[in-house]
PDB file of N, CA and C in Angstrom:
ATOM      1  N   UNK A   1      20.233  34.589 -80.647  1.00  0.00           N
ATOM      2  CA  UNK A   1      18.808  34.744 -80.602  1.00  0.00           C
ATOM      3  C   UNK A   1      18.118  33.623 -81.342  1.00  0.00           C
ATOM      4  N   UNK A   2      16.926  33.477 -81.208  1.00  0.00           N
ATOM      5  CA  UNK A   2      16.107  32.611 -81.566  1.00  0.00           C
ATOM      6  C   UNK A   2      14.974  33.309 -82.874  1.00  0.00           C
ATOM      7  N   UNK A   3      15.528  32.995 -84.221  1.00  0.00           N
ATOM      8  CA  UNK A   3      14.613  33.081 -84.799  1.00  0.00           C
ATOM      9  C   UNK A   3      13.045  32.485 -85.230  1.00  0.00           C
ATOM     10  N   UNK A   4      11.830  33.702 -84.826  1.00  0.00           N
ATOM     11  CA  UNK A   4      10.423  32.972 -85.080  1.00  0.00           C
ATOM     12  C   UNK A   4       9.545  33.434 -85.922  1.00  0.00           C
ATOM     13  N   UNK A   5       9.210  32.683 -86.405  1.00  0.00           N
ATOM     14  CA  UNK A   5       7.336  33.500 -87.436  1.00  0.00           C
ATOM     15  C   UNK A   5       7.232  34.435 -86.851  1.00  0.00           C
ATOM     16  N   UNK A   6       6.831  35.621 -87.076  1.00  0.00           N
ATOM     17  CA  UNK A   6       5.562  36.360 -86.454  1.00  0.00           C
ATOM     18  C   UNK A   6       4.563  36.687 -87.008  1.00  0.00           C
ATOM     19  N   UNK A   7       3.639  36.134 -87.004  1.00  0.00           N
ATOM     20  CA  UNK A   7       2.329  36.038 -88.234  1.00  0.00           C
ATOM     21  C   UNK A   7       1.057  36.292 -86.848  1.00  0.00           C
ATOM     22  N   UNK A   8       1.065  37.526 -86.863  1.00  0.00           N
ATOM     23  CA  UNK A   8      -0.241  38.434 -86.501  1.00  0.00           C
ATOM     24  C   UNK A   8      -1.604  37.244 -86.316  1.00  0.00           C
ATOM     25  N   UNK A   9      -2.284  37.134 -85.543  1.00  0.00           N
ATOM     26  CA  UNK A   9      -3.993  36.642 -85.298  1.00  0.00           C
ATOM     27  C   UNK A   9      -4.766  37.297 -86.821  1.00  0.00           C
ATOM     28  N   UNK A  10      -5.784  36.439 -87.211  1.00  0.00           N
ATOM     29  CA  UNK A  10      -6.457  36.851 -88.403  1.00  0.00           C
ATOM     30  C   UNK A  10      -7.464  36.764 -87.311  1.00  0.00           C
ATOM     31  N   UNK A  11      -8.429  37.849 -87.253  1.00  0.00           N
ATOM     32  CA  UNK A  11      -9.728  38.058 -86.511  1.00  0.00           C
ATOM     33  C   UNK A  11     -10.739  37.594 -87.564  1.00  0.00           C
ATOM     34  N   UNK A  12     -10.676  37.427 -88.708  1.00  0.00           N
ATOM     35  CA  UNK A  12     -11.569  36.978 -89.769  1.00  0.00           C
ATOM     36  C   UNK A  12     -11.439  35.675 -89.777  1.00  0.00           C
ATOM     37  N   UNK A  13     -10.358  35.441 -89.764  1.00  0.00           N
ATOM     38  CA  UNK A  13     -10.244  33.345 -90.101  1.00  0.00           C
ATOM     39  C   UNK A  13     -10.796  32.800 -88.916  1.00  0.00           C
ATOM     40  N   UNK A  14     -10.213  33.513 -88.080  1.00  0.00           N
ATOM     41  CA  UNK A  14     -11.066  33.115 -85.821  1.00  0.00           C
ATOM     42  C   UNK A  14     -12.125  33.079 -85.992  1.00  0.00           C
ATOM     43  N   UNK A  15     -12.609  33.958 -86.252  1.00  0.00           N
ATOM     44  CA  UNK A  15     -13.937  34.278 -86.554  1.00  0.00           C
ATOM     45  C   UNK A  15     -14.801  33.082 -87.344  1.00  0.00           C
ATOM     46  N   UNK A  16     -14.277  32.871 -88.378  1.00  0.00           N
ATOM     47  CA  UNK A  16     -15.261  31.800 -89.227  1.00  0.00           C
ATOM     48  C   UNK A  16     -14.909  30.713 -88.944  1.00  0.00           C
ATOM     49  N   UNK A  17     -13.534  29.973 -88.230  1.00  0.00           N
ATOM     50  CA  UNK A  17     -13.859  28.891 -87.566  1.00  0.00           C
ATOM     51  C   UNK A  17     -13.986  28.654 -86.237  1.00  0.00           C
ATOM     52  N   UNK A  18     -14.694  29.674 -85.666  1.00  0.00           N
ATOM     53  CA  UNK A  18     -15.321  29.672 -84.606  1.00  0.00           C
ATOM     54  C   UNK A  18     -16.521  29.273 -84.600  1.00  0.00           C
ATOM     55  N   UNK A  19     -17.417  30.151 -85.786  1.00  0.00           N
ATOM     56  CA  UNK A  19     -18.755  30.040 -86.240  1.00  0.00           C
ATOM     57  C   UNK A  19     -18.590  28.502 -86.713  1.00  0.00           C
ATOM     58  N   UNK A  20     -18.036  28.256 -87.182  1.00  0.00           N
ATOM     59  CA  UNK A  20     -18.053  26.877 -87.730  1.00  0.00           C
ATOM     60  C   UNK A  20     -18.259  25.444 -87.173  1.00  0.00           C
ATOM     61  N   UNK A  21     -17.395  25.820 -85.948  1.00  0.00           N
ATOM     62  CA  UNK A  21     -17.161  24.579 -84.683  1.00  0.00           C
ATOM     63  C   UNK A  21     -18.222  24.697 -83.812  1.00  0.00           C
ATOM     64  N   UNK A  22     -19.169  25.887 -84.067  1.00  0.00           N
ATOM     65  CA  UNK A  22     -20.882  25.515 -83.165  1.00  0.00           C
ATOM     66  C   UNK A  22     -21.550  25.406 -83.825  1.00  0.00           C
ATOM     67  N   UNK A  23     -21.913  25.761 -85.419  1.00  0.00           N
ATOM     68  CA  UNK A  23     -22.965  25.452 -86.216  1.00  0.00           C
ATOM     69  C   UNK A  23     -22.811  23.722 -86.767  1.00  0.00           C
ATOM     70  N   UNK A  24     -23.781  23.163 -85.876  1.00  0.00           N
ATOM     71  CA  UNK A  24     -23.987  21.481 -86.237  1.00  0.00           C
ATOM     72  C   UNK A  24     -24.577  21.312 -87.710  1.00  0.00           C
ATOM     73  N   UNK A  25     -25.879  22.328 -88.097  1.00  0.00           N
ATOM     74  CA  UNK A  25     -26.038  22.820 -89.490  1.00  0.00           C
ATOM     75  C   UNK A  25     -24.885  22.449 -90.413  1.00  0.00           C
ATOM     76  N   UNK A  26     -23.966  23.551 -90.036  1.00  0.00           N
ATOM     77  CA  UNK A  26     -22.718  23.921 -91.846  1.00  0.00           C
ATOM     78  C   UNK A  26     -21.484  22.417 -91.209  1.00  0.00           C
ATOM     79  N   UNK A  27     -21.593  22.016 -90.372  1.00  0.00           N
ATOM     80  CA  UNK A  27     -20.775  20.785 -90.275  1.00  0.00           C
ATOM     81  C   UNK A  27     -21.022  19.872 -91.405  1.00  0.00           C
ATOM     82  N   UNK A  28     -22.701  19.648 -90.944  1.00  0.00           N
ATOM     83  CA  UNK A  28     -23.154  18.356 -91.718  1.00  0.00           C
ATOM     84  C   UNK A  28     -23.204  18.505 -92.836  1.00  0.00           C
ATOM     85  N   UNK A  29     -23.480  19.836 -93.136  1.00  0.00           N
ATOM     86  CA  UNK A  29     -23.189  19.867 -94.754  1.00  0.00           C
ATOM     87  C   UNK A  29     -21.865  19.755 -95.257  1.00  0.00           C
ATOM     88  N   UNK A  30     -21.030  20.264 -94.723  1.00  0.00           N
ATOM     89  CA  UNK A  30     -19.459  20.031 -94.928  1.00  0.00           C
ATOM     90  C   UNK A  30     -19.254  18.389 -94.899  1.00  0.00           C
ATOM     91  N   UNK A  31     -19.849  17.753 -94.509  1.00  0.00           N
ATOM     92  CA  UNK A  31     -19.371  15.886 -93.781  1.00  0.00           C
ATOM     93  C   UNK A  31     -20.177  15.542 -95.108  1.00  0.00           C
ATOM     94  N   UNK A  32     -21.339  16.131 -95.897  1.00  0.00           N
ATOM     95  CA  UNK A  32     -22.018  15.379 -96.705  1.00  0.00           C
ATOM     96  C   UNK A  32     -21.498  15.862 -97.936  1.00  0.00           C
ATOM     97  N   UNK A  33     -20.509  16.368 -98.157  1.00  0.00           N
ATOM     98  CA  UNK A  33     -20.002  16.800 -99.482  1.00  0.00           C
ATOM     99  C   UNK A  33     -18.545  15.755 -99.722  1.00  0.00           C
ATOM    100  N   UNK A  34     -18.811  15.121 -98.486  1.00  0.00           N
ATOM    101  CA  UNK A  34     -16.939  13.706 -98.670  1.00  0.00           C
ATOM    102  C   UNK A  34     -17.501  12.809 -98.919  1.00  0.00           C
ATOM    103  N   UNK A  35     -17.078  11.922 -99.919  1.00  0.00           N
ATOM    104  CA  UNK A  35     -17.042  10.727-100.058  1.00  0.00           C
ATOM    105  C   UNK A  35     -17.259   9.381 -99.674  1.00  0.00           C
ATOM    106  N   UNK A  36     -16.737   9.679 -98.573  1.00  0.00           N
ATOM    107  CA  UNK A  36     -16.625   9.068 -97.154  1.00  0.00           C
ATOM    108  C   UNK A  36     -16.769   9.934 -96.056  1.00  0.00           C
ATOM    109  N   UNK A  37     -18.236   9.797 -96.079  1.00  0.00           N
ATOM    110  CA  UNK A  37     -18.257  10.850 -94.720  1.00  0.00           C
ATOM    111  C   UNK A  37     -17.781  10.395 -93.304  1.00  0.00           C
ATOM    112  N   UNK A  38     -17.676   8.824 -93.196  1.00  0.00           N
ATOM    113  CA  UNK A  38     -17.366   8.032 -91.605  1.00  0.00           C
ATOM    114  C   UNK A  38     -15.677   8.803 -91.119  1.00  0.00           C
ATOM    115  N   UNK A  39     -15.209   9.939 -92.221  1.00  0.00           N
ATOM    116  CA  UNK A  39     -13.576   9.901 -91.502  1.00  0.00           C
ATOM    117  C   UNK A  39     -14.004  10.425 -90.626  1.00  0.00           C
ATOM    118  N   UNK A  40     -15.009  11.419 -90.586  1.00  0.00           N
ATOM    119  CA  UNK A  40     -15.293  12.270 -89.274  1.00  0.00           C
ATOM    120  C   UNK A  40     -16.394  12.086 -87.957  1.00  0.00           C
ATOM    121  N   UNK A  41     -16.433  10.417 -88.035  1.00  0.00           N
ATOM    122  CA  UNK A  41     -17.186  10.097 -87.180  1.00  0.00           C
ATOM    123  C   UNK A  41     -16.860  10.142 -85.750  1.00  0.00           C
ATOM    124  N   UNK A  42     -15.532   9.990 -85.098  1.00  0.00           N
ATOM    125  CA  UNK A  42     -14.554  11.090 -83.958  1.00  0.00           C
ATOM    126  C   UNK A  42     -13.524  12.254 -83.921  1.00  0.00           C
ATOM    127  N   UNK A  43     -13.946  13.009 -85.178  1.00  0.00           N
ATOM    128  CA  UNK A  43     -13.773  13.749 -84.870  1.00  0.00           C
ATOM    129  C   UNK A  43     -14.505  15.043 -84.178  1.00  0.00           C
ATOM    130  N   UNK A  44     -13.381  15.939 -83.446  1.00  0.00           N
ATOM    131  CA  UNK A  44     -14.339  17.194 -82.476  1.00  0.00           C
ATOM    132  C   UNK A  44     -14.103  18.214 -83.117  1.00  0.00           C
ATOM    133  N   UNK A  45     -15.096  19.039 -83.200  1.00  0.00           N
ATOM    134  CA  UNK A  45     -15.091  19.786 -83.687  1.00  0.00           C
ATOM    135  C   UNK A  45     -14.343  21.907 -83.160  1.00  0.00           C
ATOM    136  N   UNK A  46     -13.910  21.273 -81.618  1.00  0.00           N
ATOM    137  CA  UNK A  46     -14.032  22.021 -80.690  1.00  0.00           C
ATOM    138  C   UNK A  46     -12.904  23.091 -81.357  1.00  0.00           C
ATOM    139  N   UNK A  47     -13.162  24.703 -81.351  1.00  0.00           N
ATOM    140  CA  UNK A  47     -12.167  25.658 -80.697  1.00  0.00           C
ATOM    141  C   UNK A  47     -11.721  26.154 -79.856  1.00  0.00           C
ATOM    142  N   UNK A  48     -10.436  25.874 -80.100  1.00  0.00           N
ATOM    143  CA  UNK A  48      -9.438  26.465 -78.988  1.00  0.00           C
ATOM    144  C   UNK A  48      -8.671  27.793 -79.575  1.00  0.00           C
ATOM    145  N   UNK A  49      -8.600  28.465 -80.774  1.00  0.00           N
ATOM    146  CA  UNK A  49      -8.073  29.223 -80.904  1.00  0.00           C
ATOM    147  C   UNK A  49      -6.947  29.259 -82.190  1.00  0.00           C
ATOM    148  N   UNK A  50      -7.137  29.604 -82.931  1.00  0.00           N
ATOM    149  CA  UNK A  50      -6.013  29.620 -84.281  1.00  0.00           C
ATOM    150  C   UNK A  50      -4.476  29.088 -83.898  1.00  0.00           C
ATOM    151  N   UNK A  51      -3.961  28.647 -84.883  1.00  0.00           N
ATOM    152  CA  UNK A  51      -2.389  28.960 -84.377  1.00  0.00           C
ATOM    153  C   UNK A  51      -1.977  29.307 -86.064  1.00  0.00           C
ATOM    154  N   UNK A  52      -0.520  29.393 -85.844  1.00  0.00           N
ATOM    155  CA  UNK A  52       0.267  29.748 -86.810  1.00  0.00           C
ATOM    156  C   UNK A  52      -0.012  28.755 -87.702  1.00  0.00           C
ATOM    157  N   UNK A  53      -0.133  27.190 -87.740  1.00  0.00           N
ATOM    158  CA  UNK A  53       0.380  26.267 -88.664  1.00  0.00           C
ATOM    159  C   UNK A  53      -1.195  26.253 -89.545  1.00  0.00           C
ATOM    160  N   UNK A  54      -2.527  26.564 -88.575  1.00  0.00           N
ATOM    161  CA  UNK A  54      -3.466  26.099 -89.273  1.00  0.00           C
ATOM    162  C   UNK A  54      -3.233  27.920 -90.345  1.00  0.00           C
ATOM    163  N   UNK A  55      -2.800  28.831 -90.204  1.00  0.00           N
ATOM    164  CA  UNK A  55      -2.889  29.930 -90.764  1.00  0.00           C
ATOM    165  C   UNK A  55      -2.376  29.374 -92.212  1.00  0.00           C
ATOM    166  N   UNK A  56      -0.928  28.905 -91.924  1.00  0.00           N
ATOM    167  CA  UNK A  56       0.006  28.723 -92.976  1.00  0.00           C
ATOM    168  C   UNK A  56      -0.645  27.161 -93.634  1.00  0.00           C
ATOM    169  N   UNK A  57      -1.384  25.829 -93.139  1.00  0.00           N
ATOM    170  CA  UNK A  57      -1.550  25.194 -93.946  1.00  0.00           C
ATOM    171  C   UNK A  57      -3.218  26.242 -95.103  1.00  0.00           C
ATOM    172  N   UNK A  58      -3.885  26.534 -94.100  1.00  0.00           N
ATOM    173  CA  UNK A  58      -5.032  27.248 -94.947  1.00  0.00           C
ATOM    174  C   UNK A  58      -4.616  27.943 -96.443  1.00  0.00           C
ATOM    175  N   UNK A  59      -2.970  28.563 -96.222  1.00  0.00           N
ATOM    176  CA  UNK A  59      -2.689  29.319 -97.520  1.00  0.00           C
ATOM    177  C   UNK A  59      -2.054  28.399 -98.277  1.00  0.00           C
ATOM    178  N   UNK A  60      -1.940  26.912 -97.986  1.00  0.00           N
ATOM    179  CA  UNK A  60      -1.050  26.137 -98.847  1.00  0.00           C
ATOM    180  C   UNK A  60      -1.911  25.565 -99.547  1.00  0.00           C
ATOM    181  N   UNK A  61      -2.963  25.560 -98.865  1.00  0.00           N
ATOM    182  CA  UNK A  61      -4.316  24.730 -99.817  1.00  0.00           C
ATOM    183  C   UNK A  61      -4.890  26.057-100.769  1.00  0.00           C
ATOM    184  N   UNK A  62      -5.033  27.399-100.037  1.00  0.00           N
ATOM    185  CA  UNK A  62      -5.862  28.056-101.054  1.00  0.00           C
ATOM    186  C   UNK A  62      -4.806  28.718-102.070  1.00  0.00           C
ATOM    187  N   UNK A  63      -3.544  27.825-102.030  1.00  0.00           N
ATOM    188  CA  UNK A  63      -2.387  28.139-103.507  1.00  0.00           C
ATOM    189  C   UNK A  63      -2.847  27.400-104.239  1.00  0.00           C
ATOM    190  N   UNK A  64      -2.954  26.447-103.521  1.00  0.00           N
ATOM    191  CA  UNK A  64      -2.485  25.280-104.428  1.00  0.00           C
ATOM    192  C   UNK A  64      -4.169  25.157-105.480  1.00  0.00           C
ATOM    193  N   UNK A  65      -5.621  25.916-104.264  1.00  0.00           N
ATOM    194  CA  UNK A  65      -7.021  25.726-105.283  1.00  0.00           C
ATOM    195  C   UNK A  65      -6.553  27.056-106.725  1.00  0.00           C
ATOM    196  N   UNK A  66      -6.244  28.039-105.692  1.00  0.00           N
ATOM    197  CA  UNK A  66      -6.072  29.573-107.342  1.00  0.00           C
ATOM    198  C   UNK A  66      -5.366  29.179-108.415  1.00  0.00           C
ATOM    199  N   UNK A  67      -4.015  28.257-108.112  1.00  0.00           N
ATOM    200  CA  UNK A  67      -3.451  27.917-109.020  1.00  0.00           C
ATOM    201  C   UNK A  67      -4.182  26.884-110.218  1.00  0.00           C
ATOM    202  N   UNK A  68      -5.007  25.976-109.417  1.00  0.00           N
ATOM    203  CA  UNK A  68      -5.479  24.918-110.363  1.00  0.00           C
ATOM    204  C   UNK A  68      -6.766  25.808-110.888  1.00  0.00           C
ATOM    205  N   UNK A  69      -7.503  26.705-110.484  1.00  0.00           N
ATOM    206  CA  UNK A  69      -8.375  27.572-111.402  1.00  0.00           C
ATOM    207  C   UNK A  69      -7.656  28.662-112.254  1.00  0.00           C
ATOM    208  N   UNK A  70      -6.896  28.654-112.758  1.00  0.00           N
ATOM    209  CA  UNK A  70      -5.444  29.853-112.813  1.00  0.00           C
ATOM    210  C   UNK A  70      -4.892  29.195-113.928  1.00  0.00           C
ATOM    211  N   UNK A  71      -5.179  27.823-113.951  1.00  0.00           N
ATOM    212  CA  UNK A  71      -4.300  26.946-115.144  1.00  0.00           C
ATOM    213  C   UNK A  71      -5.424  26.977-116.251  1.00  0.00           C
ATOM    214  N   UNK A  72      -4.531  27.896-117.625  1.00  0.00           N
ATOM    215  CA  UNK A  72      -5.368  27.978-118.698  1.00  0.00           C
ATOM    216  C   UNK A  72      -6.115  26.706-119.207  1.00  0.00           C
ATOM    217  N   UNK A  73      -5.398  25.604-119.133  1.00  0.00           N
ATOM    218  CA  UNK A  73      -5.855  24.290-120.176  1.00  0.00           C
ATOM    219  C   UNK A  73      -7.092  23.561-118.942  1.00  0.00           C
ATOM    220  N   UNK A  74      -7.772  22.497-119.123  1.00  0.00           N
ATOM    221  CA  UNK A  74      -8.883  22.684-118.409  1.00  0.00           C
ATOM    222  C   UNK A  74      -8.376  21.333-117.698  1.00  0.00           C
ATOM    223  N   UNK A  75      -7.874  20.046-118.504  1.00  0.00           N
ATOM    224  CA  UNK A  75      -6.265  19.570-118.255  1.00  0.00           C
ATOM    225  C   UNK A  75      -5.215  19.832-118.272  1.00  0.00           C
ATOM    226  N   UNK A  76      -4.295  19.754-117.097  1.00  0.00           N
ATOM    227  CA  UNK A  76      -2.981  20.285-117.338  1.00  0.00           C
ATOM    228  C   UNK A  76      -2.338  19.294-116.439  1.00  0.00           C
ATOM    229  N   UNK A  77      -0.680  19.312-117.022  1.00  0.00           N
ATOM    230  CA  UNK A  77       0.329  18.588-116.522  1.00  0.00           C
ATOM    231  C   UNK A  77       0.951  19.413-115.315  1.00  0.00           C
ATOM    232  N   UNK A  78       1.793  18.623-114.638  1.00  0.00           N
ATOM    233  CA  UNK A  78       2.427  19.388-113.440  1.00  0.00           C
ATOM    234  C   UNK A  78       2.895  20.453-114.205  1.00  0.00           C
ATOM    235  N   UNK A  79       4.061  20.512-115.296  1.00  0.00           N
ATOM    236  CA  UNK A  79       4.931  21.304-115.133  1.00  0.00           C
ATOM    237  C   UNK A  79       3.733  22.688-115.558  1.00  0.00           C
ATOM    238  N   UNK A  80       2.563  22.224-115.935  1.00  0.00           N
ATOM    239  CA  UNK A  80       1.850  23.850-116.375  1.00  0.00           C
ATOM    240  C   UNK A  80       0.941  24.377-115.062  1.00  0.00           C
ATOM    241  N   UNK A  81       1.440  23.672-113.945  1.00  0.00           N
ATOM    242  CA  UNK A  81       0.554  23.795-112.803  1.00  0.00           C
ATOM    243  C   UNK A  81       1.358  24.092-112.343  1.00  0.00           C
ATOM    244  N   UNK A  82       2.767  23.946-112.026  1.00  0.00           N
ATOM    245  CA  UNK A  82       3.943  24.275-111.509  1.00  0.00           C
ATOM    246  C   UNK A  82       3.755  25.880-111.516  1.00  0.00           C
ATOM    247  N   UNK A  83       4.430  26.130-113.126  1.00  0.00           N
ATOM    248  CA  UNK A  83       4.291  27.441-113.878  1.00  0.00           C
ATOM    249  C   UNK A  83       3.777  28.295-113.205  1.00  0.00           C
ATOM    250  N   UNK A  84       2.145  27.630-113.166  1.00  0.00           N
ATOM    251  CA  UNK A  84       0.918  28.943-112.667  1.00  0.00           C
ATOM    252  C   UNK A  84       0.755  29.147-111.404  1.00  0.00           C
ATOM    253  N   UNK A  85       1.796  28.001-110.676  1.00  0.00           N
ATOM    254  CA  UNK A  85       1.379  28.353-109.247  1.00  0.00           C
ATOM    255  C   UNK A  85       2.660  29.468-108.686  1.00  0.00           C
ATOM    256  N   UNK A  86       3.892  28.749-109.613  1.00  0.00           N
ATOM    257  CA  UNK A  86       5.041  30.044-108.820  1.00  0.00           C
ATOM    258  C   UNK A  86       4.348  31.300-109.402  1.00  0.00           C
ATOM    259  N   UNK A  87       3.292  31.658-109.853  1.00  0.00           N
ATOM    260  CA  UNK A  87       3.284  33.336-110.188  1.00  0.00           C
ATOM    261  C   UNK A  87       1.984  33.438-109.728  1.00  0.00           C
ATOM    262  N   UNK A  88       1.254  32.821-108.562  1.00  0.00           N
ATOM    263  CA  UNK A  88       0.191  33.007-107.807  1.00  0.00           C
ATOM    264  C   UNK A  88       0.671  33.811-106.654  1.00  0.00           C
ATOM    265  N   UNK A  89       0.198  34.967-106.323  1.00  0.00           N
ATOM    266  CA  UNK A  89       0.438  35.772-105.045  1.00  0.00           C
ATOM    267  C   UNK A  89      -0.720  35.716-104.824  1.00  0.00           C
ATOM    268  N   UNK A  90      -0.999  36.155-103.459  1.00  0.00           N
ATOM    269  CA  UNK A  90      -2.428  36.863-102.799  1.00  0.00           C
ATOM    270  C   UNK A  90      -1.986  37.578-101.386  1.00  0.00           C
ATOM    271  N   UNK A  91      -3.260  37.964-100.994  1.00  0.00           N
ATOM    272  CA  UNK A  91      -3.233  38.330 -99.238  1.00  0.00           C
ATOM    273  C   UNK A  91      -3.604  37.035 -98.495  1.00  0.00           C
ATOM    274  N   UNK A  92      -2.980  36.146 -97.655  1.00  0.00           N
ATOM    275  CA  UNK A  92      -3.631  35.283 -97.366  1.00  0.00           C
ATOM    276  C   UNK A  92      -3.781  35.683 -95.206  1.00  0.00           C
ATOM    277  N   UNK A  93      -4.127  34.586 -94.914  1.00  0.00           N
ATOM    278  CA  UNK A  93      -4.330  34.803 -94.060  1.00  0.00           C
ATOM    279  C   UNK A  93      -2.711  34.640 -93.027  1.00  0.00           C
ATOM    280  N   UNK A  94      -2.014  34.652 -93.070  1.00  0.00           N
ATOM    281  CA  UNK A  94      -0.763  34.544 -92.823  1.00  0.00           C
ATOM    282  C   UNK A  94       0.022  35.845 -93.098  1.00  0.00           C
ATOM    283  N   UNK A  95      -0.636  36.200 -94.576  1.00  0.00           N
ATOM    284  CA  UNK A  95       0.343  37.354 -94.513  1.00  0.00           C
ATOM    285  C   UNK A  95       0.392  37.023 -96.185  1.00  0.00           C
ATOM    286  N   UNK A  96       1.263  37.904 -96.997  1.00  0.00           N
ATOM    287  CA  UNK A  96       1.384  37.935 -98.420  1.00  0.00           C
ATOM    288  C   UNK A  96       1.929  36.654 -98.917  1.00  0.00           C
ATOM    289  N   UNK A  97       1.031  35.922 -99.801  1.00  0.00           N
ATOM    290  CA  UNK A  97       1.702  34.409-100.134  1.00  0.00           C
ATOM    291  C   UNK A  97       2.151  35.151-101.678  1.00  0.00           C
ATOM    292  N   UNK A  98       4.022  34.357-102.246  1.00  0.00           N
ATOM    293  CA  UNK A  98       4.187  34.613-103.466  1.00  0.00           C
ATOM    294  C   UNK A  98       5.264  33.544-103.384  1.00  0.00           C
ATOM    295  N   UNK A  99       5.605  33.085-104.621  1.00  0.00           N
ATOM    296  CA  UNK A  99       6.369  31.995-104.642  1.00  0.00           C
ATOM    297  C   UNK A  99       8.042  32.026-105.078  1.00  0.00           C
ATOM    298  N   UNK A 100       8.824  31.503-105.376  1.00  0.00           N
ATOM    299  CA  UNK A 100      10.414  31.474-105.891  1.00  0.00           C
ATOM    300  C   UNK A 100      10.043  30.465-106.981  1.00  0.00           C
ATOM    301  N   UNK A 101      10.712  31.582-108.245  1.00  0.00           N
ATOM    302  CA  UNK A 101      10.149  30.756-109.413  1.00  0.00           C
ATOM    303  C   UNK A 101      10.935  29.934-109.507  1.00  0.00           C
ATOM    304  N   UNK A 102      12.156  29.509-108.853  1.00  0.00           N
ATOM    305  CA  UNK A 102      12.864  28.435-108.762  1.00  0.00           C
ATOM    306  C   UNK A 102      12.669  27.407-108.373  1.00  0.00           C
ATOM    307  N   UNK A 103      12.969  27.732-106.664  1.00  0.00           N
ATOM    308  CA  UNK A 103      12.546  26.454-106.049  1.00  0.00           C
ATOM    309  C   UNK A 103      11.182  25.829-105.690  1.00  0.00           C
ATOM    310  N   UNK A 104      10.301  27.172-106.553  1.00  0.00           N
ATOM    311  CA  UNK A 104       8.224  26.620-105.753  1.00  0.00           C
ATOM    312  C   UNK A 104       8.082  26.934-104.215  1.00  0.00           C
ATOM    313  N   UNK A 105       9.121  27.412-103.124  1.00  0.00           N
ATOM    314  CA  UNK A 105       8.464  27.710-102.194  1.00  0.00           C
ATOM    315  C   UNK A 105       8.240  29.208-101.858  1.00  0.00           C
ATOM    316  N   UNK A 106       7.775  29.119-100.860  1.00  0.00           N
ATOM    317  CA  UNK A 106       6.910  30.630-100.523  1.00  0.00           C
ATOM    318  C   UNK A 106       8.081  31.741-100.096  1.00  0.00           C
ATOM    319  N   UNK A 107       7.958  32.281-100.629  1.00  0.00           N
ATOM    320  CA  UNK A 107       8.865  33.367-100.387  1.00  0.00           C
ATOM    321  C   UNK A 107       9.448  33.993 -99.024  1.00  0.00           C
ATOM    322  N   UNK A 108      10.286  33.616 -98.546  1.00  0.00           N
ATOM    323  CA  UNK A 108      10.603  34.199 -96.996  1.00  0.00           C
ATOM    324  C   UNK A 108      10.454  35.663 -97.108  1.00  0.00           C
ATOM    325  N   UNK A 109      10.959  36.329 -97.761  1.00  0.00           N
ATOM    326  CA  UNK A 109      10.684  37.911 -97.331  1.00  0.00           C
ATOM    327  C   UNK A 109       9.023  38.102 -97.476  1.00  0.00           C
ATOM    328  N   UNK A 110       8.514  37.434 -97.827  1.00  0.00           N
ATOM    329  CA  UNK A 110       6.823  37.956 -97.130  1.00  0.00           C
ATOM    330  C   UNK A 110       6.505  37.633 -96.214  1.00  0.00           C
ATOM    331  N   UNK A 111       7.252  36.860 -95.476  1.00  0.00           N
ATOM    332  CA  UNK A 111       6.825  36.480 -93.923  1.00  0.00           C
ATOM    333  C   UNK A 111       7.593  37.091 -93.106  1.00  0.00           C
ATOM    334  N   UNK A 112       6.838  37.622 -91.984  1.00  0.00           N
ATOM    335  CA  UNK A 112       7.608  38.320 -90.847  1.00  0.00           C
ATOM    336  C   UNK A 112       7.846  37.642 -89.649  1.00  0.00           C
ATOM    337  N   UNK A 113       9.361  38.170 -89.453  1.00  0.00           N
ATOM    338  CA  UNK A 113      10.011  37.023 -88.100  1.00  0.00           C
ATOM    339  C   UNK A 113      10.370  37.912 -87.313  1.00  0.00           C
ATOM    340  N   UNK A 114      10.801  37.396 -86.013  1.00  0.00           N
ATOM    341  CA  UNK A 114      11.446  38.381 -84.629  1.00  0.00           C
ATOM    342  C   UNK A 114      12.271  37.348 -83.943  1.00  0.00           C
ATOM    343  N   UNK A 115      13.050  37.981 -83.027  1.00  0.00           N
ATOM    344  CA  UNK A 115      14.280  37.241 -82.395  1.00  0.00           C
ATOM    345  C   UNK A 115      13.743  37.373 -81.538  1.00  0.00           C
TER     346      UNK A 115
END
């Protein structure tokens, strides 16, 4: 058999980047908060529909923001960012994010697979 993800549709995450990819409004404000706003001068904004990877990068970024608000010192070194991120869980949109205080990655038994 063929083992795969099975990570359920988030009707909430669809949802807000749906709203997102027609409001020309919350774009431009999003384009005027970069630095460089020209990266997104071709890009489209168009939806087609969630997939798995944008689910799973969305929870790699919102680890990686809880953790850096999560870190007591206001500077901190990797290894105290490390620390605070293997003991960051949440509900994410994927499904339960929690980490291996070993190796730093996401825990396979919170993700659900099918053959």
């Amino acid at each position: 058999g063929v083992l795969l993800l099975d990570v359920p549709s988030n009707p909430t995450f669809d949802n807000v980047i749906q709203q997102f990819s027609s409001d020309l409004d919350l774009q431009q404000d999003f384009i005027s908060k970069h630095a460089d706003p020209f990266i997104f001068d071709h890009f489209k904004w168009e939806f087609s529909g969630s997939t798995l990877y944008q689910y799973l990068n969305y929870d790699a970024v919102i680890s990686l923001g809880l953790a850096a608000c999560r870190t007591p010192e206001k500077f901190f070194s990797w290894a105290q960012f490390h620390e605070t991120l293997v003991n960051t869980n949440f509900e994410g949109v994927s499904g339960y994010v929690s980490f291996d205080n070993i190796t730093g990655t996401r825990k396979a038994q919170d993700l659900r697979y099918r053959i």
